[in-house]
Protein backbone atom coordinates (compact mmCIF):
# COMPACT_ATOMS: atom_id res chain seq x y z
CA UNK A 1 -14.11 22.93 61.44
CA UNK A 2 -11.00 22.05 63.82
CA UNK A 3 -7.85 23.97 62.65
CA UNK A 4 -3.86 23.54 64.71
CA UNK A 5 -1.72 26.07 64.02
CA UNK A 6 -3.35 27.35 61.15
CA UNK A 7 -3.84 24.84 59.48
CA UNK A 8 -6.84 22.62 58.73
CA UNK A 9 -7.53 19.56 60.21
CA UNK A 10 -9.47 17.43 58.53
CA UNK A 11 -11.24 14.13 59.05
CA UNK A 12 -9.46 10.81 58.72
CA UNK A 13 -12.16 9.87 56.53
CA UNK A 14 -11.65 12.23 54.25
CA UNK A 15 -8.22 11.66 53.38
CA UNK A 16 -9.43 8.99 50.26
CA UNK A 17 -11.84 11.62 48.92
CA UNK A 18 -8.86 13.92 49.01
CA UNK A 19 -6.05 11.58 47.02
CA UNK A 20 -9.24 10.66 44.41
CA UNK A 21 -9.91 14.50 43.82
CA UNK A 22 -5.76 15.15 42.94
CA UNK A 23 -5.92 12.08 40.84
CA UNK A 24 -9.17 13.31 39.45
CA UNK A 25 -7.48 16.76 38.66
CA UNK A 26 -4.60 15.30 37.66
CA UNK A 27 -6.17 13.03 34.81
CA UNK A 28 -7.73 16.58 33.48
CA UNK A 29 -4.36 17.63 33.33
CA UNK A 30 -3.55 15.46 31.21
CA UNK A 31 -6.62 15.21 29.45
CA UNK A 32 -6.58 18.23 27.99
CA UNK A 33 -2.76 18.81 27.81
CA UNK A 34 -1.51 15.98 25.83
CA UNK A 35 -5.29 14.27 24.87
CA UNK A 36 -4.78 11.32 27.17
CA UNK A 37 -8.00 9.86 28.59
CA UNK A 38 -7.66 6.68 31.14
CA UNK A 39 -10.16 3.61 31.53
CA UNK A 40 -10.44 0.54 33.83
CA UNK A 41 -12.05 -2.64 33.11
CA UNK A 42 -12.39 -5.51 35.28
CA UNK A 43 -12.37 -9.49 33.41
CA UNK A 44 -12.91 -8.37 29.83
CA UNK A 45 -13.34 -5.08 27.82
CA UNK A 46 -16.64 -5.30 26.71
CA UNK A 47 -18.03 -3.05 29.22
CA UNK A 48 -16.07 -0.47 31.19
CA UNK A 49 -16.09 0.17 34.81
CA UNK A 50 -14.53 3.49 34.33
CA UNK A 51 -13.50 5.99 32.10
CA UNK A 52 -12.33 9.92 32.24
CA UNK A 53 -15.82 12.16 31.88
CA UNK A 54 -13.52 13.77 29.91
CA UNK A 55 -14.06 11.22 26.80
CA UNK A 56 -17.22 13.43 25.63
CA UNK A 57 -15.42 16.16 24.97
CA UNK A 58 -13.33 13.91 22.38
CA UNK A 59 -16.03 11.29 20.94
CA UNK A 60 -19.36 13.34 21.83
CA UNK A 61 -20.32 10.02 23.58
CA UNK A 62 -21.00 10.36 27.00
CA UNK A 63 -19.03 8.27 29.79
CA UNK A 64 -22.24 5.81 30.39
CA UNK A 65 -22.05 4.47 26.98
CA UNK A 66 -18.93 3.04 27.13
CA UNK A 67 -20.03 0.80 30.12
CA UNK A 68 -22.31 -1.25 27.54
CA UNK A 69 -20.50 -4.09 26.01
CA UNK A 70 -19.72 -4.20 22.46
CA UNK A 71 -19.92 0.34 22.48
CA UNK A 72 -16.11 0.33 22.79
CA UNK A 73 -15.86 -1.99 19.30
CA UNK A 74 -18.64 -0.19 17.82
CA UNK A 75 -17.04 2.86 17.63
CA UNK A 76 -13.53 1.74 16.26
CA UNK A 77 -13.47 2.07 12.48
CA UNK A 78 -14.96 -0.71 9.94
CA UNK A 79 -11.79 -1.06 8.86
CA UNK A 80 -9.86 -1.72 11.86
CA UNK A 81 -12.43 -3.60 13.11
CA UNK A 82 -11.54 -7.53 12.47
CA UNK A 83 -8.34 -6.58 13.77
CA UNK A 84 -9.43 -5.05 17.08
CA UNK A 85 -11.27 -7.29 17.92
CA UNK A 86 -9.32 -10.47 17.75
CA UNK A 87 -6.62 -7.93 19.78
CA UNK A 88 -9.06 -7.48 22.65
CA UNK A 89 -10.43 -10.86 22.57
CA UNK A 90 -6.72 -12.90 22.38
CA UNK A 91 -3.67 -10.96 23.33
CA UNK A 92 -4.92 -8.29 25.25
CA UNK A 93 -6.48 -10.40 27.58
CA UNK A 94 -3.22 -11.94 29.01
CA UNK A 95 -1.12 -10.46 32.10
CA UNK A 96 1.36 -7.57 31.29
CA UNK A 97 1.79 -4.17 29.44
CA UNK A 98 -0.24 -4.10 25.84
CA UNK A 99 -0.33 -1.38 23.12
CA UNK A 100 -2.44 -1.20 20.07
CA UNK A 101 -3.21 1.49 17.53
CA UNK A 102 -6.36 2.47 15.79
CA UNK A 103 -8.69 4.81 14.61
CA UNK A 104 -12.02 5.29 16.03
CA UNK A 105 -15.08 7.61 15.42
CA UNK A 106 -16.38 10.52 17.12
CA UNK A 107 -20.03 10.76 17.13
CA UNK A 108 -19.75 13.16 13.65
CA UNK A 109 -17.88 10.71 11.81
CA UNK A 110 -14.51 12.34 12.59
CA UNK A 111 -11.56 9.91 12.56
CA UNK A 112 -9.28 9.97 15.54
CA UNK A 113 -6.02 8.04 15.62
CA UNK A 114 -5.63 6.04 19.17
CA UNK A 115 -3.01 4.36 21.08
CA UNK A 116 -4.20 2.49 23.41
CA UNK A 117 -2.09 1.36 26.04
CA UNK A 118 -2.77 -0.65 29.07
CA UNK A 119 -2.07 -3.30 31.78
CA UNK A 120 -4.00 -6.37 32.63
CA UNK A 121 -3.48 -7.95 36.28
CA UNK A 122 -4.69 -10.87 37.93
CA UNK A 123 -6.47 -10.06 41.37
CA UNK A 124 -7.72 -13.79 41.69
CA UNK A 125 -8.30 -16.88 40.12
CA UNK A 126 -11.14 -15.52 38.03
CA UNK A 127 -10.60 -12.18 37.80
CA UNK A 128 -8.48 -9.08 36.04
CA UNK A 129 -8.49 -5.67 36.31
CA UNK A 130 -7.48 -4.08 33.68
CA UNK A 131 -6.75 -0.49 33.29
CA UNK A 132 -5.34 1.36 30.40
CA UNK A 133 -5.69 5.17 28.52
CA UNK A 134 -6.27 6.60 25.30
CA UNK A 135 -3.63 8.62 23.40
CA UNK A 136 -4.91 10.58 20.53
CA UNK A 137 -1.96 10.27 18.15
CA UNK A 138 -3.16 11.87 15.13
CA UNK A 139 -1.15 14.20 14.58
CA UNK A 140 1.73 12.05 14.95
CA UNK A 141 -0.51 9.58 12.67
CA UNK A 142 -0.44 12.17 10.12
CA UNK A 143 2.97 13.00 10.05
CA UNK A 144 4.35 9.71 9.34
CA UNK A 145 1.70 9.04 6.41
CA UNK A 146 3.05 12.02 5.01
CA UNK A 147 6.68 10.98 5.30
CA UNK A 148 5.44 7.47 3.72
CA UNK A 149 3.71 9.31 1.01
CA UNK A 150 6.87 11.21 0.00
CA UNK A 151 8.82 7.78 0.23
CA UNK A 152 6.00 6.14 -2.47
CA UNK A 153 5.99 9.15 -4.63
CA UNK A 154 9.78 9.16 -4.11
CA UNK A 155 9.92 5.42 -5.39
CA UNK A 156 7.91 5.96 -7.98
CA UNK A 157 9.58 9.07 -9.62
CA UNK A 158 12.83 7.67 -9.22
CA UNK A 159 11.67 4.08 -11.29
CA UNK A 160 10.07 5.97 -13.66
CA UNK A 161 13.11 8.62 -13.81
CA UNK A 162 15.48 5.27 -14.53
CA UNK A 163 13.04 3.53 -17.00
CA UNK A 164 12.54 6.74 -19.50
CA UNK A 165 16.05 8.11 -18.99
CA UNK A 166 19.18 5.91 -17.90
CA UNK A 167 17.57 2.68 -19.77
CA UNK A 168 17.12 4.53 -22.76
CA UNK A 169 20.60 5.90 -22.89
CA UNK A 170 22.25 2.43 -21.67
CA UNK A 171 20.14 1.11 -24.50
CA UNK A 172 21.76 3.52 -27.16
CA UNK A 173 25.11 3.30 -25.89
CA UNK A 174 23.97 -1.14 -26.23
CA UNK A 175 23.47 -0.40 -29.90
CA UNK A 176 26.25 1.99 -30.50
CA UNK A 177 28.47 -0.33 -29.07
CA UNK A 178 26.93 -3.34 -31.19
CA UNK A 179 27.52 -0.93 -34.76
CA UNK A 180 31.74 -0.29 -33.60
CA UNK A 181 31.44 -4.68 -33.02
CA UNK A 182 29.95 -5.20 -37.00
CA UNK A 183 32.71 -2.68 -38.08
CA UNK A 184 35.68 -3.96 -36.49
CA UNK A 185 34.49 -7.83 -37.30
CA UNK A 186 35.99 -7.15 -40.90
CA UNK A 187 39.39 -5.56 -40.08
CA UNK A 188 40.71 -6.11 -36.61
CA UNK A 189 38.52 -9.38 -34.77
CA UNK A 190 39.81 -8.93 -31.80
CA UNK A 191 38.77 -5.63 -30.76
CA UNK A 192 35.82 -6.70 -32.04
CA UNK A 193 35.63 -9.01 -29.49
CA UNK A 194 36.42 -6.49 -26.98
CA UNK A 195 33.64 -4.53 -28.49
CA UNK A 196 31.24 -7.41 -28.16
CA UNK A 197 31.99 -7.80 -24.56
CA UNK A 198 31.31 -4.35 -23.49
CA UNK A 199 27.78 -4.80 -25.65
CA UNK A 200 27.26 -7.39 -22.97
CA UNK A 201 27.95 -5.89 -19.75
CA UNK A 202 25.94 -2.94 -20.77
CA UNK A 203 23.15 -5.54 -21.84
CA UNK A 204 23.86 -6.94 -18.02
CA UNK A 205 23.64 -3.48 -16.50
CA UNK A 206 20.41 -2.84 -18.67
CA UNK A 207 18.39 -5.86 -17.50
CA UNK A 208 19.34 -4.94 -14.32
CA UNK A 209 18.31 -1.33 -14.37
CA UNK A 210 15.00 -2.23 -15.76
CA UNK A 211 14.22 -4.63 -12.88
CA UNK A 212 14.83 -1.94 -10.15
CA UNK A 213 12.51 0.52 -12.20
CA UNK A 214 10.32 -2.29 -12.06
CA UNK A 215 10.72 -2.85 -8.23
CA UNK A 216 10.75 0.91 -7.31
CA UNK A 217 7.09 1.78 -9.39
CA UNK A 218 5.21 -1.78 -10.31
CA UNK A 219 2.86 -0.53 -12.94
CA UNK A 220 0.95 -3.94 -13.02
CA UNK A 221 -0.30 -3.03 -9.25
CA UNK A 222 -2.16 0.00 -10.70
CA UNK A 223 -4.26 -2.52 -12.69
CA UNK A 224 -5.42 -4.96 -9.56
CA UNK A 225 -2.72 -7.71 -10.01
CA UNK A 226 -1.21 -7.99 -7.27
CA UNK A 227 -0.63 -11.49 -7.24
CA UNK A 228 1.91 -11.01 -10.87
CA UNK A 229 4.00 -8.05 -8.72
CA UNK A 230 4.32 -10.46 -5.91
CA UNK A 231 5.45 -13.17 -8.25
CA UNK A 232 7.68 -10.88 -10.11
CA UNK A 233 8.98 -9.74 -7.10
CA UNK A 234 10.15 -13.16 -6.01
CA UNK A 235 11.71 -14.34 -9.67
CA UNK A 236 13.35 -11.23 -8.97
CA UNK A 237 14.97 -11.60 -5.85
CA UNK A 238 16.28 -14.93 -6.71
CA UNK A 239 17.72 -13.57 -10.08
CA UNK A 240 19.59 -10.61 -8.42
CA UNK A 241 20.50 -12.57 -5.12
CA UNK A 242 20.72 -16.03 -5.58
CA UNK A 243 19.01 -17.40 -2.97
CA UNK A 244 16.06 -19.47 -3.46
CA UNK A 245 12.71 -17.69 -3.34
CA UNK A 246 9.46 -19.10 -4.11
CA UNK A 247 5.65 -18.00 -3.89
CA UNK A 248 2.45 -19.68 -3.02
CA UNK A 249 -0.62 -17.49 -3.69
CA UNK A 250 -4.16 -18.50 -3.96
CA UNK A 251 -5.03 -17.12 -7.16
CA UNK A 252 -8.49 -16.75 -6.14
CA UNK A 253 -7.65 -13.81 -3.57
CA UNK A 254 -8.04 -10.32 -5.59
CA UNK A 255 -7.69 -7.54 -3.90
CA UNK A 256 -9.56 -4.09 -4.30
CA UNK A 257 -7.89 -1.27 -2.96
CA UNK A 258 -5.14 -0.08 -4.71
CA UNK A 259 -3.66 1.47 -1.50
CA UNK A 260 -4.00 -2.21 0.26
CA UNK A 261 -2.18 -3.34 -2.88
CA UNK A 262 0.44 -1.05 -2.42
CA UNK A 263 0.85 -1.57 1.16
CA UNK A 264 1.10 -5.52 1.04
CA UNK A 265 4.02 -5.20 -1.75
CA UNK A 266 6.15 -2.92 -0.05
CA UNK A 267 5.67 -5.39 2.87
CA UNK A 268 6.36 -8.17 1.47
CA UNK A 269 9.67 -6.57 -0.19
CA UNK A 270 10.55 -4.81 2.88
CA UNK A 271 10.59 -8.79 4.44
CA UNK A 272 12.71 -10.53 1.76
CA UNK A 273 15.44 -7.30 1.50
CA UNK A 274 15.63 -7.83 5.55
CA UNK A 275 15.64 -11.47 5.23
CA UNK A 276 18.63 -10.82 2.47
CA UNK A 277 20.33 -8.03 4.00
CA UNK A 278 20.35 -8.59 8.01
CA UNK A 279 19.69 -11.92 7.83
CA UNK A 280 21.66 -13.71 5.88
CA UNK A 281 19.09 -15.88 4.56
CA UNK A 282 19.30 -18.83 1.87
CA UNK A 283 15.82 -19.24 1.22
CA UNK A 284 12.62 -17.56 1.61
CA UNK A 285 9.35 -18.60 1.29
CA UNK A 286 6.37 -16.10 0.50
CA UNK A 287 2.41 -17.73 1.25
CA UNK A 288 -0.68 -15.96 0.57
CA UNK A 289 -3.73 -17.66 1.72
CA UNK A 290 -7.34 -17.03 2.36
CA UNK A 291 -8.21 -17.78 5.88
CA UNK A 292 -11.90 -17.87 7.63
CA UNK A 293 -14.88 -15.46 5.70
CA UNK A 294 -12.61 -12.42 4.31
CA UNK A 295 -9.58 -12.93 6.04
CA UNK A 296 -6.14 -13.97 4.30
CA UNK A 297 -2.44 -13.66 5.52
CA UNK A 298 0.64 -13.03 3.90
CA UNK A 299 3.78 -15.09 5.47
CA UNK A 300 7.13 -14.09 4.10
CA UNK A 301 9.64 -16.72 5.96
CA UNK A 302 13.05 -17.17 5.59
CA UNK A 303 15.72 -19.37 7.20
CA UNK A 304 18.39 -16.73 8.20
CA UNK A 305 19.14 -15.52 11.87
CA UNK A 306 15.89 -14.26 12.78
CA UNK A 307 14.95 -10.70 14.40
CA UNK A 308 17.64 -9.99 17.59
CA UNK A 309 16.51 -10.15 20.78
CA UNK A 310 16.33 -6.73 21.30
CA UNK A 311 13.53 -3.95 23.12
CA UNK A 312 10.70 -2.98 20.81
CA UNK A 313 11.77 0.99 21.00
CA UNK A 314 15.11 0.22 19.33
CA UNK A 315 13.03 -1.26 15.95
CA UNK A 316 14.80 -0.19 12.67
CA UNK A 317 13.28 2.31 9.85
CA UNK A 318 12.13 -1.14 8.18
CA UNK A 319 10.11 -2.37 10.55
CA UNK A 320 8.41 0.53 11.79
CA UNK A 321 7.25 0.97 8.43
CA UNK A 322 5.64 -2.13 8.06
CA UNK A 323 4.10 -1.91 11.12
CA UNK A 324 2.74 1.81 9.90
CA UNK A 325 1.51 -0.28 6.67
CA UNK A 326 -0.03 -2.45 8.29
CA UNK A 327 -1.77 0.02 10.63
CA UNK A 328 -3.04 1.99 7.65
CA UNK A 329 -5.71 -0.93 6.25
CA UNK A 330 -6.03 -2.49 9.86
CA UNK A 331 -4.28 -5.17 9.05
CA UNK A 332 -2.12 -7.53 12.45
CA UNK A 333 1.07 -7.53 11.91
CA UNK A 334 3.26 -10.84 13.85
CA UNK A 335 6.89 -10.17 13.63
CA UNK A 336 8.53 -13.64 15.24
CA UNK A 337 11.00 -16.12 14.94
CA UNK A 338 10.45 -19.59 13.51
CA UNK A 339 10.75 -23.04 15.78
CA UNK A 340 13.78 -24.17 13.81
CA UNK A 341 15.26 -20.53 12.98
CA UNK A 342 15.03 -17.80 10.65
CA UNK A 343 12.27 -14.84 11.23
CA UNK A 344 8.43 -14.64 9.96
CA UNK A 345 6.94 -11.74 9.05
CA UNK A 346 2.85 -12.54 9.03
CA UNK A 347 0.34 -9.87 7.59
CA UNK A 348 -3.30 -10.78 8.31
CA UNK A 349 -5.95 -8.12 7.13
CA UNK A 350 -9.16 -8.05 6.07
CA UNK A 351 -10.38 -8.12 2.24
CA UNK A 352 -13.19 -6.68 1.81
């Protein structure tokens, strides 16, 4: 062993073992500080090339079975599934910077939120390497379904807090103020008139009371119907706004879950208040169709100014949390702008 001054000398050769042992620690570093595990694939990602050893100690799965193709999609969650895969077999495929989230399955059934982040680059004409890393974000995961779950319950409260309280008094002070019109009719018309006015504006302020109760806890999605609320929700927005809003929706499409329900409502409103609010649209269109097997897609369209040209960090409150909606029944969400202006908000999921 040759040493100058002290100090080692080593082999020339040895100098790429040396930078692939301090990236080697390095990704345990990481690994085990902040749960990030990386990967490289070469011209799909059915098969890895590589992966961090360190993966077993997250999924229980050794690093050899995630060279197989089809092990990486077998161990993302039923539910996610659909969505995954057309991910990895479409978009994720092209040249550039991708990021997807998911949950996936250790080998004991334990559910671990991902984001996966990576980079695909061209080395030839038929050929990609792609390389990319795991975050576990479930704690983060879990923190924002909480803060969701206080906005629902939130909602809810405060619809149900307006229907049995402040329509119920607005409703007594309607028929007070309809007994003062009978008794003034006789004696002095005119302030009965007056009388009969207010009766009206409080019947105005009623009606509209009532329909943000409505909007804020939609009883009739407790019961399956999904398609009524989404209806509803449309006669609704044209009523209160005055734009025009209409609704196609195969009737045939019923959907199960009550949380998917939930989700794909709060979407769709979350759409047409954007469309009304920030985008000063005139008209908005809302589609749900069934497309191939058990897929369907909801479209909410509009003709307004469409979604800014603007990074994807600097997304408001709204549409993070329809992209957290959408995450939560692996459903895609497509957030673009139209050919001939306005934005399009597309939902595609999976009803099983």
């Amino acid at each position: 062993m040759a040493f100058q001054n002290g100090v080692q000398i080593l082999p020339a050769n040895q100098d790429a073992l040396i930078e692939e042992e301090a990236w080697a620690q390095l990704r345990k570093f990481y690994a085990r500080s902040i749960h990030v595990v990386s990967w490289r694939a070469r011209g799909s990602r059915e098969g890895l090339e590589f992966i961090d050893p360190v993966v077993e100690s997250w999924f229980g799965m050794p690093e050899d079975d995630w060279r197989h193709p089809g092990f990486w999609e077998g161990r993302v969650h039923p539910d996610d599934r659909p969505a995954f895969a057309e991910f990895h077999r479409g978009e994720a495929l092209e040249a550039g910077l991708h990021s997807r989230r998911y949950r996936m399955l250790t080998n004991e059934g334990e559910r671990i939120w991902i984001e996966e982040v990576s980079c695909v680059r061209p080395v030839s004409a038929d050929e990609k390497l792609i390389c990319g890393m795991f975050i576990d974000v479930s704690r983060e995961q879990e923190l924002t379904e909480e803060v969701v779950r206080i906005s629902n319950f939130e909602r809810e409260r405060l619809g149900q807090d307006l229907h049995d309280d402040f329509c119920q008094n607005l409703a007594g002070i309607a028929c007070l103020s309809r007994m003062l019109e009978k008794r003034l009719s006789k004696d002095s018309p005119g302030n009965a008139e007056h009388a009969a006015e207010i009766t009206n504006q409080i019947n105005e302020a009623l009606g509209r009371v009532r329909s943000l109760s409505h909007s804020l806890s939609p009883l009739q999605l407790e019961d399956g119907d999904l398609l009524s609320c989404l209806e509803k929700l449309v006669r609704e927005c044209e009523k209160r706004s005055g734009i025009t809003c209409k609704a196609t929706l195969d009737d045939s499409i019923r959907v199960e879950s009550s949380e998917t329900r939930l989700h794909l409502y709060r979407l769709c409103q979350e759409a047409i208040q954007n469309a009304v609010r920030h985008g000063n649209a005139t008209r908005v269109n809302v589609k749900l169709a069934r497309e191939e097997g058990k897929r369907c897609r909801l479209v909410i369209k509009d003709n307004g100014r469409g979604f800014p040209d603007r990074p994807v960090s600097s997304d408001g409150l709204g549409i993070r949390l329809m992209k957290h909606r959408c995450r939560q029944f692996g459903a895609s969400l497509n957030l673009r702008n139209a050919d001939r202006g306005g934005a399009v908000v597309e939902c595609t999921f999976t009803n099983l």
